[in-house]
Protein backbone atom coordinates (compact mmCIF):
# COMPACT_ATOMS: atom_id res chain seq x y z
CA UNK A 1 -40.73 -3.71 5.05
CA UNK A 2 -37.41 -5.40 4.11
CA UNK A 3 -34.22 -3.63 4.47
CA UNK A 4 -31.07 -4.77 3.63
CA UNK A 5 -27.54 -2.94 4.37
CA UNK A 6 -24.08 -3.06 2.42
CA UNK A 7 -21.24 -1.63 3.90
CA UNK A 8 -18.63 -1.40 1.34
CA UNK A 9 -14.87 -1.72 2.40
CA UNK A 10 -12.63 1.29 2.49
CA UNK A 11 -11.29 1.98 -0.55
CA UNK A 12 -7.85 3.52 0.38
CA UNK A 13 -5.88 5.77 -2.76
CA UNK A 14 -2.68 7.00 -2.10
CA UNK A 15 -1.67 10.10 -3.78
CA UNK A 16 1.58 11.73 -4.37
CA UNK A 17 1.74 15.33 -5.17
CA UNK A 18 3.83 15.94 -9.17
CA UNK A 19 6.18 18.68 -9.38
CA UNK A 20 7.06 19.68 -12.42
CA UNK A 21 10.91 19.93 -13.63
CA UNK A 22 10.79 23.96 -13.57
CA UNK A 23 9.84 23.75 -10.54
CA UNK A 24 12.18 20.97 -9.15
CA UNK A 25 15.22 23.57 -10.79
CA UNK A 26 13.74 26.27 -8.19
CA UNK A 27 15.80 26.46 -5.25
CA UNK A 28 13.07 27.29 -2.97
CA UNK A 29 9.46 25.77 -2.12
CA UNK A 30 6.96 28.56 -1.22
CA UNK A 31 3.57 27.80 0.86
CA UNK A 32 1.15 30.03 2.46
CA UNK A 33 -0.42 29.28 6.14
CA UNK A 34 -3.25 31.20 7.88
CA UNK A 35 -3.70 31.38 11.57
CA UNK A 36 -3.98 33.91 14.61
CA UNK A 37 0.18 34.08 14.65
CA UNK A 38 3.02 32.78 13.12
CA UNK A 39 2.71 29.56 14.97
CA UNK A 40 -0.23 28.56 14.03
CA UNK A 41 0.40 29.35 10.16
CA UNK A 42 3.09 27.69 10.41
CA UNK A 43 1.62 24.37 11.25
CA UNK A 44 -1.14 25.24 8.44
CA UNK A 45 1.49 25.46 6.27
CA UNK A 46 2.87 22.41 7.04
CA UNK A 47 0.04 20.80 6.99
CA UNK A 48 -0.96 21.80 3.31
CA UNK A 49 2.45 21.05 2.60
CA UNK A 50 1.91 17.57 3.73
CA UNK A 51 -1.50 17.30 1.49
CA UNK A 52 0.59 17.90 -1.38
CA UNK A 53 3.36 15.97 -1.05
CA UNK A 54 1.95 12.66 0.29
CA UNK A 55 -2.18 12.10 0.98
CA UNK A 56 -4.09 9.36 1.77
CA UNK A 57 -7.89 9.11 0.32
CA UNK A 58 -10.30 7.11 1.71
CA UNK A 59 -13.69 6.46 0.35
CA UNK A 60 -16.37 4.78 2.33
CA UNK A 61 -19.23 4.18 0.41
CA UNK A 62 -22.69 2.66 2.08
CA UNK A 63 -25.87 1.52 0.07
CA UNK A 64 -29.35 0.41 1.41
CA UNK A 65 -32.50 -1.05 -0.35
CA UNK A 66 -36.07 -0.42 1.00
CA UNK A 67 -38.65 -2.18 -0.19
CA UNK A 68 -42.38 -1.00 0.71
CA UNK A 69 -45.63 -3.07 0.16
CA UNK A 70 -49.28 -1.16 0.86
CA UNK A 71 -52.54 -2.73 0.89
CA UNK A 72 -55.55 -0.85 0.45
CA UNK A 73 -58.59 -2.76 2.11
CA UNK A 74 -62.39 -2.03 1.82
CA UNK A 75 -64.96 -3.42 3.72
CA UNK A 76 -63.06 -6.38 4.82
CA UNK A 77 -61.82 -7.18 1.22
CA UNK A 78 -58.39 -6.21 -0.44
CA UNK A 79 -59.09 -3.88 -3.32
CA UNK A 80 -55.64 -2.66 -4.11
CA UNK A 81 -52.12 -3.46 -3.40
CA UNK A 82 -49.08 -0.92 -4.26
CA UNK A 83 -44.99 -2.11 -3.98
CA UNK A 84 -42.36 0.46 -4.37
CA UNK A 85 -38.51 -0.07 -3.98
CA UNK A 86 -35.69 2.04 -2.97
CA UNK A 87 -32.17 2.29 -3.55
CA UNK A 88 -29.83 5.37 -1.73
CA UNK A 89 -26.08 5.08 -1.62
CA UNK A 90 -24.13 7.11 0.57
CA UNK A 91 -20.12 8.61 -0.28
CA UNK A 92 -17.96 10.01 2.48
CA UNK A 93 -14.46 10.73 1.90
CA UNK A 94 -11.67 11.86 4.32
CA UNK A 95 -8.36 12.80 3.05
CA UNK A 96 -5.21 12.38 5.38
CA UNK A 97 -1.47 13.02 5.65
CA UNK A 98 1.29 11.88 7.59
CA UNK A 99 3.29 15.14 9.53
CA UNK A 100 6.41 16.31 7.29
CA UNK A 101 9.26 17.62 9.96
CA UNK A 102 10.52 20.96 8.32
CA UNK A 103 13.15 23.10 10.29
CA UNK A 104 14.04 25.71 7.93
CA UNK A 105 10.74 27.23 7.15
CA UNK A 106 11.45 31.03 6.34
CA UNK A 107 8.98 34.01 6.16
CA UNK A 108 8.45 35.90 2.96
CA UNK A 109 6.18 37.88 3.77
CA UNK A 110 2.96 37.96 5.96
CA UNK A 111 0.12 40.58 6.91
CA UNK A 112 -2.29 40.63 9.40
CA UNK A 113 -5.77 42.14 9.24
CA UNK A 114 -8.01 41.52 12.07
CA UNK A 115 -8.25 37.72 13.88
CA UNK A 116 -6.36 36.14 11.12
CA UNK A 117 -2.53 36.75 9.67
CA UNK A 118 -1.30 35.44 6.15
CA UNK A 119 2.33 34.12 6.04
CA UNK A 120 3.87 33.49 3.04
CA UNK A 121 7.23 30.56 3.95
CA UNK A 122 9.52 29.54 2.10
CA UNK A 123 11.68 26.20 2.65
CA UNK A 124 15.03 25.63 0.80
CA UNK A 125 15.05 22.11 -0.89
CA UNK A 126 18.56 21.46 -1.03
CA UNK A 127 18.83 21.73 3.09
CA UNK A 128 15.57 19.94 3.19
CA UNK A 129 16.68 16.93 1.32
CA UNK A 130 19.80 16.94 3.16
CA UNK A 131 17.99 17.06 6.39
CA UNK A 132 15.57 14.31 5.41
CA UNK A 133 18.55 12.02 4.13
CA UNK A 134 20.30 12.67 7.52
CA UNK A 135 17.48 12.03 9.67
CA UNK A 136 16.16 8.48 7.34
CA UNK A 137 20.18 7.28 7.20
CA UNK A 138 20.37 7.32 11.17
CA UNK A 139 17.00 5.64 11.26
CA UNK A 140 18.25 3.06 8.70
CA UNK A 141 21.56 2.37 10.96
CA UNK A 142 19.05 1.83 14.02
CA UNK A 143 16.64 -0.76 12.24
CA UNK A 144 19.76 -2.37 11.22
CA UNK A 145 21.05 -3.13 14.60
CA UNK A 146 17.98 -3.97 15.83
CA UNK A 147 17.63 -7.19 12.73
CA UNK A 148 20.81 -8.21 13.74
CA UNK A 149 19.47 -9.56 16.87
CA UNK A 150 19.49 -12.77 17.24
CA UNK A 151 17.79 -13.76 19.99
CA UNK A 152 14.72 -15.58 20.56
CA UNK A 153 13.20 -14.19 24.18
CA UNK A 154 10.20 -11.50 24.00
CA UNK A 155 12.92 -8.19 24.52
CA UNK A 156 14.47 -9.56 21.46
CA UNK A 157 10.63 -9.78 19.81
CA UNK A 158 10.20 -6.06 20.50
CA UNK A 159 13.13 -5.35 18.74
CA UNK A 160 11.69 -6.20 15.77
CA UNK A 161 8.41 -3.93 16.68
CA UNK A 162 11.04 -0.88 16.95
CA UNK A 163 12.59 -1.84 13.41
CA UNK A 164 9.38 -1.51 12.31
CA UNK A 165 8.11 1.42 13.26
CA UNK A 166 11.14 3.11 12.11
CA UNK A 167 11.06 1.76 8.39
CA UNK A 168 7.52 3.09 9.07
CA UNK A 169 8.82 6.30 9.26
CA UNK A 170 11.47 6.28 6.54
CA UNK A 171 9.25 5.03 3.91
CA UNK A 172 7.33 8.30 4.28
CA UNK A 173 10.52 10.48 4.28
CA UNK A 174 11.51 8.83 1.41
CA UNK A 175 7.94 9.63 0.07
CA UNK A 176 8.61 12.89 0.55
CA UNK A 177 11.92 13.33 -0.38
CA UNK A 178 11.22 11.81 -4.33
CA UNK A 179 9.30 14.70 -4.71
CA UNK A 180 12.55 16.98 -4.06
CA UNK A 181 15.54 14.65 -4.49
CA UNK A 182 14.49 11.44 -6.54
CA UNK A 183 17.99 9.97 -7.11
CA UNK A 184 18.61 10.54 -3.65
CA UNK A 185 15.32 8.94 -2.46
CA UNK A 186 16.00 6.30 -5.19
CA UNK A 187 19.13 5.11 -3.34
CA UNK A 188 17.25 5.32 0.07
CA UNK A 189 14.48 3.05 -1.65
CA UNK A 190 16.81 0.31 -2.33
CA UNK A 191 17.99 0.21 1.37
CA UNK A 192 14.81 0.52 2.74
CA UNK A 193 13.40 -2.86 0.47
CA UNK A 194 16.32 -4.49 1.77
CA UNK A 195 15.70 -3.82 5.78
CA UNK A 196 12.29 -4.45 5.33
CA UNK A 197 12.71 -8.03 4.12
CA UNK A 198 14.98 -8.39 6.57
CA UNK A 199 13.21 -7.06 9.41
CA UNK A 200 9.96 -9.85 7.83
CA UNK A 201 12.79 -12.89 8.06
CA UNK A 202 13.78 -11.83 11.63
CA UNK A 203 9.95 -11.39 12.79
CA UNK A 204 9.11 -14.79 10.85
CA UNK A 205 12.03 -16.64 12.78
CA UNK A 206 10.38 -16.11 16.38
CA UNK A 207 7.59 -19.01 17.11
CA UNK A 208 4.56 -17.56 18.65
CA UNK A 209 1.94 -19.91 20.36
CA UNK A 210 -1.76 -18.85 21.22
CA UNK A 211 -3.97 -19.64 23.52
CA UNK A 212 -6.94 -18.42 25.22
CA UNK A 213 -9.57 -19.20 28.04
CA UNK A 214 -13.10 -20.60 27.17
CA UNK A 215 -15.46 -17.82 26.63
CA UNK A 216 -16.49 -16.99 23.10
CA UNK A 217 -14.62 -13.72 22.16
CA UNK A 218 -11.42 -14.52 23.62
CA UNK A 219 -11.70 -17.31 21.24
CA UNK A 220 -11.95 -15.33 18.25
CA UNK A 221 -9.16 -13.31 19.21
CA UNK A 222 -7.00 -16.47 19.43
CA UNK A 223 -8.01 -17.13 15.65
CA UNK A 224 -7.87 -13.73 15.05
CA UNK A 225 -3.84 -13.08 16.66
CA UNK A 226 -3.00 -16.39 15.53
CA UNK A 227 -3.45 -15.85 11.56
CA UNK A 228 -1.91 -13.03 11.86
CA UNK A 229 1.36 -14.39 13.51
CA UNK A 230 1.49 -17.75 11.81
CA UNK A 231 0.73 -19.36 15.24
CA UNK A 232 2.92 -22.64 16.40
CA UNK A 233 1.71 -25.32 19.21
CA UNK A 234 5.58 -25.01 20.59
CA UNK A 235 6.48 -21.20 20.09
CA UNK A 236 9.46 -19.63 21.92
CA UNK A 237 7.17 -16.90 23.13
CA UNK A 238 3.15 -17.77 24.54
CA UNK A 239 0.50 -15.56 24.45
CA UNK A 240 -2.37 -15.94 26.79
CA UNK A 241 -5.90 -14.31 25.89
CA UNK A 242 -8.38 -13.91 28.72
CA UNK A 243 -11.87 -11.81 28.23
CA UNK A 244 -14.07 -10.30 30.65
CA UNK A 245 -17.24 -8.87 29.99
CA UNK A 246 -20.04 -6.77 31.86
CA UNK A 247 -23.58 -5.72 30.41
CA UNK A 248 -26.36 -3.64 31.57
CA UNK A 249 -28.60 -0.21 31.52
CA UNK A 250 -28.11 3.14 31.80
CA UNK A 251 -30.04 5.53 31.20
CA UNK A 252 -32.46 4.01 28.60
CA UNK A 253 -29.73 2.32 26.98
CA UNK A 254 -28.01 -0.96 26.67
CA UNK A 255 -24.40 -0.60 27.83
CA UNK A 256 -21.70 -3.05 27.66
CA UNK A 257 -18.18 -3.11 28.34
CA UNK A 258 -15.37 -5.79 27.25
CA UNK A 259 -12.34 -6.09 28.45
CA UNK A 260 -9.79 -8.38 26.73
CA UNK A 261 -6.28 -9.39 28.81
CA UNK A 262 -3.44 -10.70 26.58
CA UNK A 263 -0.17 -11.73 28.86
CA UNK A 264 3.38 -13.11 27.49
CA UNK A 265 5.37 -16.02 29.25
CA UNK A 266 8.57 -16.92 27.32
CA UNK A 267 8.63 -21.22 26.74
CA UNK A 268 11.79 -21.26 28.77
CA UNK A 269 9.85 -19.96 32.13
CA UNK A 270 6.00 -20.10 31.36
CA UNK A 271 5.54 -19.45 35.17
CA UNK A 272 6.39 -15.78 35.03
CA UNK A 273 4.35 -13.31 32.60
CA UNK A 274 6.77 -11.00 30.67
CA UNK A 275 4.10 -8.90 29.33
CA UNK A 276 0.83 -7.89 29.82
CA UNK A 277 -1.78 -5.75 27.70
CA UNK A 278 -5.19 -4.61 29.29
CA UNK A 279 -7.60 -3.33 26.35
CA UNK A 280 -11.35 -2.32 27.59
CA UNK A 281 -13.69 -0.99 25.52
CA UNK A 282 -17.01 0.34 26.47
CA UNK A 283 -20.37 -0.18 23.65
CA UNK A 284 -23.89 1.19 23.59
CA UNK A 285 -27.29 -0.08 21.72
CA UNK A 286 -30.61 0.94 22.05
CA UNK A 287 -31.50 -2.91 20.97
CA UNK A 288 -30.58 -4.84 23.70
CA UNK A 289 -27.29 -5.65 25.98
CA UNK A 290 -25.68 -8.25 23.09
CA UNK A 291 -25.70 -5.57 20.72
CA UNK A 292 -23.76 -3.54 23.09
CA UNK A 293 -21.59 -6.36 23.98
CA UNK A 294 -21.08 -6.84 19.63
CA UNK A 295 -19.76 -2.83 19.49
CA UNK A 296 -17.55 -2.58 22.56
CA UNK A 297 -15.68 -5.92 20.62
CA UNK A 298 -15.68 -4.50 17.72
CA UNK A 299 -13.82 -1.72 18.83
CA UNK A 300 -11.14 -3.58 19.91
CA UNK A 301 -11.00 -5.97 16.87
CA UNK A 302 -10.45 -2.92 15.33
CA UNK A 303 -7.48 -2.15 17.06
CA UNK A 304 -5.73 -5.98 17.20
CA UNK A 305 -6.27 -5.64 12.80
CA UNK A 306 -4.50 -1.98 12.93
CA UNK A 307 -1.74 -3.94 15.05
CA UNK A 308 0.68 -6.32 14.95
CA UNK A 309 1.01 -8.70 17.98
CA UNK A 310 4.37 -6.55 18.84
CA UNK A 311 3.59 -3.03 18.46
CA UNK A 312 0.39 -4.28 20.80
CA UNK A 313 2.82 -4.45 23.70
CA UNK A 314 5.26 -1.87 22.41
């Protein structure tokens, strides 16, 4: 029997809820939310809300072939041989949304029969948008003063990570907001394009250097980290990978777990870690203890691609 495996990538679809112009003219937005009390319809509500306005799809599709050979035999002598092949594919699909911060949610109406209560909310744009345009224009002002640093130690690195996660934030309360306020969120756009790239200049500007210890995963990490930074031989800041890794059984199964140090010195002073980030995952296989070893890493390759080299240590 010959089986082979094809794990498709994720393919990721981002969705933005249309409102119609009639229903941009309304004054109000009016959702429903279900739980034991108001509390928890509210956060239903919100969370439907959130579906609506902004969503994030992703598809991850998985296909196998099977291919099965039989071989009738009579008195010692082949008499008839039979080959059938297989093809399944497998869909899954999980939709999420980032949170939406409303504070002037209103109750309609509601009723409660039984475990459950129905709230009807309602949520006036106009202070929406204006609360959304306060909250992304202070956010704005704060990545700004963080690009302005100029320095060139690893505190002045982070600062960059907090710019980031900040425009992070904006973008999706600008998301949000085109759906009430496009001109507004228009406007917002154009400052947000502009912090970004500067925020990429500023991150681009700091030299990062990579290097690891001998054994074979901490290795691949420094290849890994160092594509993703644009690694130098003579960076500013130096970023020292060390792995450690411990296999064996437990209860009928292979268990491994990895552990992967990553410490910052500063070229100036490389006696003297600034920084230090423990990650330690733990993997099972009911193969053997490499296979183990193989998921406990993957785990935390998954986490060094879902992170830049700042937000790591942020």
């Amino acid at each position: 029997m010959r089986k082979v495996n094809a794990i498709f990538k994720l393919l990721i679809v981002t969705c933005l809820f249309n409102i119609s112009c009639s229903v941009l003219a309304e004054p109000y937005l009016y959702i429903e939310g279900y739980g034991k009390n108001q509390s928890q319809a509210e956060r239903d509500a919100k969370e439907k809300l959130a579906l609506r306005m902004s969503s994030t799809v992703q598809v991850s599709e998985s296909s196998s072939q099977t291919y099965r050979e039989t071989t009738k035999i009579r008195n010692g002598e082949e008499r008839e041989s039979d080959a059938q092949l297989h093809n399944t594919l497998d869909t899954t699909s999980t939709i999420t949304s980032a949170p939406i911060n409303i504070t002037n949610m209103e109750v309609v109406k509601s009723d409660c029969n039984g475990s459950e209560c129905y709230f009807e909310f309602r949520v006036n744009k106009e202070r929406w948008a204006e609360q959304l345009s306060r909250d992304i224009n202070q956010q704005h002002r704060r990545a700004q003063q963080y690009t302005l640093n100029q320095g060139r130690d690893w505190k002045s690195t982070l600062s960059f990570s907090e710019a980031e996660n900040l425009l992070k934030k904006t973008q999706q309360s600008i998301l949000v907001l085109s759906s009430i306020n496009n001109d507004v969120a228009r406007a917002f756009h154009d400052q947000q394009v502009v912090l970004e790239s500067k925020t990429i200049e500023r991150v681009k500007s700091i030299n990062i250097s990579i290097r690891s210890a001998s054994d074979m995963y901490s290795q691949e990490v420094n290849s890994l980290l160092s594509e993703k930074v644009r690694a130098t031989s003579q960076g500013d800041i130096i970023v020292y990978i060390k792995g450690h890794a411990r296999k064996g059984r437990k209860n009928n199964k292979y268990m491994a777990e990895q552990k992967l140090i990553l410490q910052v010195f500063e070229a100036r002073n490389t006696n003297v870690a600034v920084g230090q980030k423990v990650l330690s995952e733990i993997g099972e296989s009911a193969i053997s203890k490499e296979e183990a070893l193989i998921s406990a890493q993957d785990k935390i390759t998954k986490i060094l691609n879902e992170n830049s080299i700042y937000t790591l240590f942020n």
